[in-house]
C-alpha atoms as a PDB file:
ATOM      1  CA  UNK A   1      -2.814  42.815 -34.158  1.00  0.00           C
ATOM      2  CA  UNK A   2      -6.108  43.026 -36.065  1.00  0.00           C
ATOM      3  CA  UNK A   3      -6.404  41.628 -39.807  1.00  0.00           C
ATOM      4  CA  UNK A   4      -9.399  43.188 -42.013  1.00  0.00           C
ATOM      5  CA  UNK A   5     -10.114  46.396 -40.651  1.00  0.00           C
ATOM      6  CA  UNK A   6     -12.398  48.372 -43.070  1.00  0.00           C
ATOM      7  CA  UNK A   7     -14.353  51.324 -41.732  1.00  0.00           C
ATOM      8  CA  UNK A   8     -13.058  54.142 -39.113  1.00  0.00           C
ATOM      9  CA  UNK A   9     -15.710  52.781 -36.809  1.00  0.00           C
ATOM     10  CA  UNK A  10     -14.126  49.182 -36.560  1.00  0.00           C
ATOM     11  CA  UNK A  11     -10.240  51.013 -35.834  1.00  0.00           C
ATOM     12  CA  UNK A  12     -11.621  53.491 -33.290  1.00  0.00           C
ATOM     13  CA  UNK A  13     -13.183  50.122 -31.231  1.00  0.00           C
ATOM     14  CA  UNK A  14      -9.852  48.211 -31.546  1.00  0.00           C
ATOM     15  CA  UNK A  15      -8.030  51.073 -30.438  1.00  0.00           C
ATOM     16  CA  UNK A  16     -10.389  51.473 -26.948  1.00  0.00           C
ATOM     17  CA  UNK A  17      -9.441  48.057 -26.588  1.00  0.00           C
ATOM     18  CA  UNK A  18      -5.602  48.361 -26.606  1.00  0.00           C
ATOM     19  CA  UNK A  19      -5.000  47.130 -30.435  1.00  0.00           C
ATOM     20  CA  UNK A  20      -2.718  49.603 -31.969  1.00  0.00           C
ATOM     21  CA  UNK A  21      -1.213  47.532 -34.899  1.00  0.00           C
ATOM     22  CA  UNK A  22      -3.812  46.840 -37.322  1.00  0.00           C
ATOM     23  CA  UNK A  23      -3.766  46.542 -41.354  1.00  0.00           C
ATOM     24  CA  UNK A  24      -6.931  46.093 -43.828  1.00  0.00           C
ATOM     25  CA  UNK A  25      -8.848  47.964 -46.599  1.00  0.00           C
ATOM     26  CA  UNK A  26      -9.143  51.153 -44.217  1.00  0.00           C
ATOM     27  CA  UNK A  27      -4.975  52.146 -45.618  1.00  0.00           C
ATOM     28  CA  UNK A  28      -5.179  49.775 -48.518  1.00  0.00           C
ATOM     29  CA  UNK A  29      -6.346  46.959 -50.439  1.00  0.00           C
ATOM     30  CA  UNK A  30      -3.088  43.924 -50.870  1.00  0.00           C
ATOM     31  CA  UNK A  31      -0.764  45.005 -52.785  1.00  0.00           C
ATOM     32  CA  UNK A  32       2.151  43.121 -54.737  1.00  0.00           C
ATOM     33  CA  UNK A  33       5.665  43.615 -53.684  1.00  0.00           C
ATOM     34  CA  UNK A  34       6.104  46.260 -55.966  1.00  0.00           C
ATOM     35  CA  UNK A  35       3.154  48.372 -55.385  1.00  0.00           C
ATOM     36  CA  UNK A  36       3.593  48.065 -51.513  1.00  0.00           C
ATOM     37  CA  UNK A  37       7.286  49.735 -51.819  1.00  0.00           C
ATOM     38  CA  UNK A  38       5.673  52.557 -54.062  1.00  0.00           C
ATOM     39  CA  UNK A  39       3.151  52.873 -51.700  1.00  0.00           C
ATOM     40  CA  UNK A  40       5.633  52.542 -48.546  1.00  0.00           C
ATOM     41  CA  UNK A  41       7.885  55.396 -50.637  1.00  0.00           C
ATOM     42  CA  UNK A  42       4.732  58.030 -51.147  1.00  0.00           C
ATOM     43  CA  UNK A  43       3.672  57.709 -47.946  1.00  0.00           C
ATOM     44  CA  UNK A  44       7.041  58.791 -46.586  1.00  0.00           C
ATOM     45  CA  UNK A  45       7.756  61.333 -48.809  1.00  0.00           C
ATOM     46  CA  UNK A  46       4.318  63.382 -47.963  1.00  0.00           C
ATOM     47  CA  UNK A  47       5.732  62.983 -44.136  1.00  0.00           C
ATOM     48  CA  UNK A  48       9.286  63.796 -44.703  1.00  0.00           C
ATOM     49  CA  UNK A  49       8.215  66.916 -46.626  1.00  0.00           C
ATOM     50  CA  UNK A  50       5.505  68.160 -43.396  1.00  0.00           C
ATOM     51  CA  UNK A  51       8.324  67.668 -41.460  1.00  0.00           C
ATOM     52  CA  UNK A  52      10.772  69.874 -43.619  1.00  0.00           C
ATOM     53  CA  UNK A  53       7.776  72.477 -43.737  1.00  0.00           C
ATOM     54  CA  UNK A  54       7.796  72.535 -39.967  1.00  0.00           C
ATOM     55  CA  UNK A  55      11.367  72.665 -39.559  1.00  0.00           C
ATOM     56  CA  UNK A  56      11.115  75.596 -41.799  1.00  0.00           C
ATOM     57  CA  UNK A  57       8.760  77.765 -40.028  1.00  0.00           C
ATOM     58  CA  UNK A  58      10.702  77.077 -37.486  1.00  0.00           C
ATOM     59  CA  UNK A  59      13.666  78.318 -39.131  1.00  0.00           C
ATOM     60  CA  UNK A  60      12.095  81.340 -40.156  1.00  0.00           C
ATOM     61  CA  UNK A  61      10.037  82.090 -36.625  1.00  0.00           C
ATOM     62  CA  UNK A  62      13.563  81.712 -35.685  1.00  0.00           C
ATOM     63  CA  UNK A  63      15.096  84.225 -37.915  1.00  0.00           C
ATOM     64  CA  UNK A  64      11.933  86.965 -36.541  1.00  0.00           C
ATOM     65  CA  UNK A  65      12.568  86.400 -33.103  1.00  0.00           C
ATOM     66  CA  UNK A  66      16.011  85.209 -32.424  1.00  0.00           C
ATOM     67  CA  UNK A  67      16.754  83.192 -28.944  1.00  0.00           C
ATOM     68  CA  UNK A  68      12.587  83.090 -28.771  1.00  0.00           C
ATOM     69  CA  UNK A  69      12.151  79.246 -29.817  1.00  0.00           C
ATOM     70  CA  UNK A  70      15.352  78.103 -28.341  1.00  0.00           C
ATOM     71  CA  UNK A  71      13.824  79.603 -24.520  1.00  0.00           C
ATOM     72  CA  UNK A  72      10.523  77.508 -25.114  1.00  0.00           C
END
Protein backbone atom coordinates (compact mmCIF):
# COMPACT_ATOMS: atom_id res chain seq x y z
CA UNK A 1 0.00 0.00 0.00
CA UNK A 2 1.24 3.51 -0.81
CA UNK A 3 0.26 6.62 1.52
CA UNK A 4 0.46 10.24 -0.25
CA UNK A 5 0.03 9.71 -3.74
CA UNK A 6 -0.59 13.09 -5.52
CA UNK A 7 -0.04 13.31 -9.25
CA UNK A 8 -1.05 10.55 -12.06
CA UNK A 9 2.66 10.26 -12.66
CA UNK A 10 3.49 8.97 -9.03
CA UNK A 11 0.22 6.12 -9.36
CA UNK A 12 1.22 5.02 -12.87
CA UNK A 13 5.05 4.19 -11.24
CA UNK A 14 3.52 2.36 -8.22
CA UNK A 15 1.36 0.49 -10.35
CA UNK A 16 4.57 -0.86 -12.76
CA UNK A 17 5.82 -1.84 -9.56
CA UNK A 18 2.96 -4.13 -8.35
CA UNK A 19 1.23 -1.49 -5.79
CA UNK A 20 -2.39 -1.54 -6.54
CA UNK A 21 -3.88 -0.19 -3.21
CA UNK A 22 -2.93 3.28 -2.81
CA UNK A 23 -4.85 6.45 -1.20
CA UNK A 24 -3.65 10.32 -1.21
CA UNK A 25 -4.65 13.75 -2.64
CA UNK A 26 -4.86 12.15 -6.29
CA UNK A 27 -8.98 10.80 -5.08
CA UNK A 28 -9.11 13.14 -2.16
CA UNK A 29 -7.84 15.27 0.46
CA UNK A 30 -8.80 13.53 4.47
CA UNK A 31 -11.94 13.70 5.06
CA UNK A 32 -14.02 13.43 8.45
CA UNK A 33 -16.20 10.49 9.02
CA UNK A 34 -18.99 12.15 7.66
CA UNK A 35 -17.70 13.54 4.52
CA UNK A 36 -15.90 10.18 3.67
CA UNK A 37 -19.48 8.26 3.75
CA UNK A 38 -20.91 11.13 1.44
CA UNK A 39 -18.11 10.78 -0.58
CA UNK A 40 -18.09 6.76 -0.39
CA UNK A 41 -22.16 7.18 -1.30
CA UNK A 42 -21.54 9.58 -4.61
CA UNK A 43 -19.02 7.66 -5.80
CA UNK A 44 -21.24 4.58 -5.89
CA UNK A 45 -24.15 6.02 -7.07
CA UNK A 46 -22.35 7.50 -10.44
CA UNK A 47 -21.20 3.58 -10.82
CA UNK A 48 -24.39 1.92 -9.97
CA UNK A 49 -26.18 4.22 -12.43
CA UNK A 50 -23.28 3.32 -15.61
CA UNK A 51 -24.03 0.06 -14.75
CA UNK A 52 -27.95 0.39 -15.00
CA UNK A 53 -27.23 2.39 -18.35
CA UNK A 54 -25.37 -0.62 -19.64
CA UNK A 55 -27.73 -3.10 -18.52
CA UNK A 56 -30.16 -1.05 -20.40
CA UNK A 57 -28.71 -0.96 -23.76
CA UNK A 58 -28.44 -4.18 -23.27
CA UNK A 59 -31.97 -4.61 -22.65
CA UNK A 60 -32.92 -2.73 -25.52
CA UNK A 61 -30.07 -4.27 -28.13
CA UNK A 62 -31.88 -7.16 -26.76
CA UNK A 63 -35.34 -6.21 -27.60
CA UNK A 64 -33.82 -5.30 -31.63
CA UNK A 65 -32.24 -8.44 -32.04
CA UNK A 66 -33.71 -11.10 -29.92
CA UNK A 67 -31.45 -14.40 -29.04
CA UNK A 68 -28.40 -12.03 -30.61
CA UNK A 69 -26.68 -11.08 -27.12
CA UNK A 70 -27.60 -14.23 -25.39
CA UNK A 71 -25.36 -16.30 -28.54
CA UNK A 72 -22.29 -13.92 -27.80
Amino acid sequence: MAEGVETEEQRRILAGLGCDVIQGFLYSPALSAFDLEAWLVARHAERWAALVDERRAEAAQEEMWPGALAAM
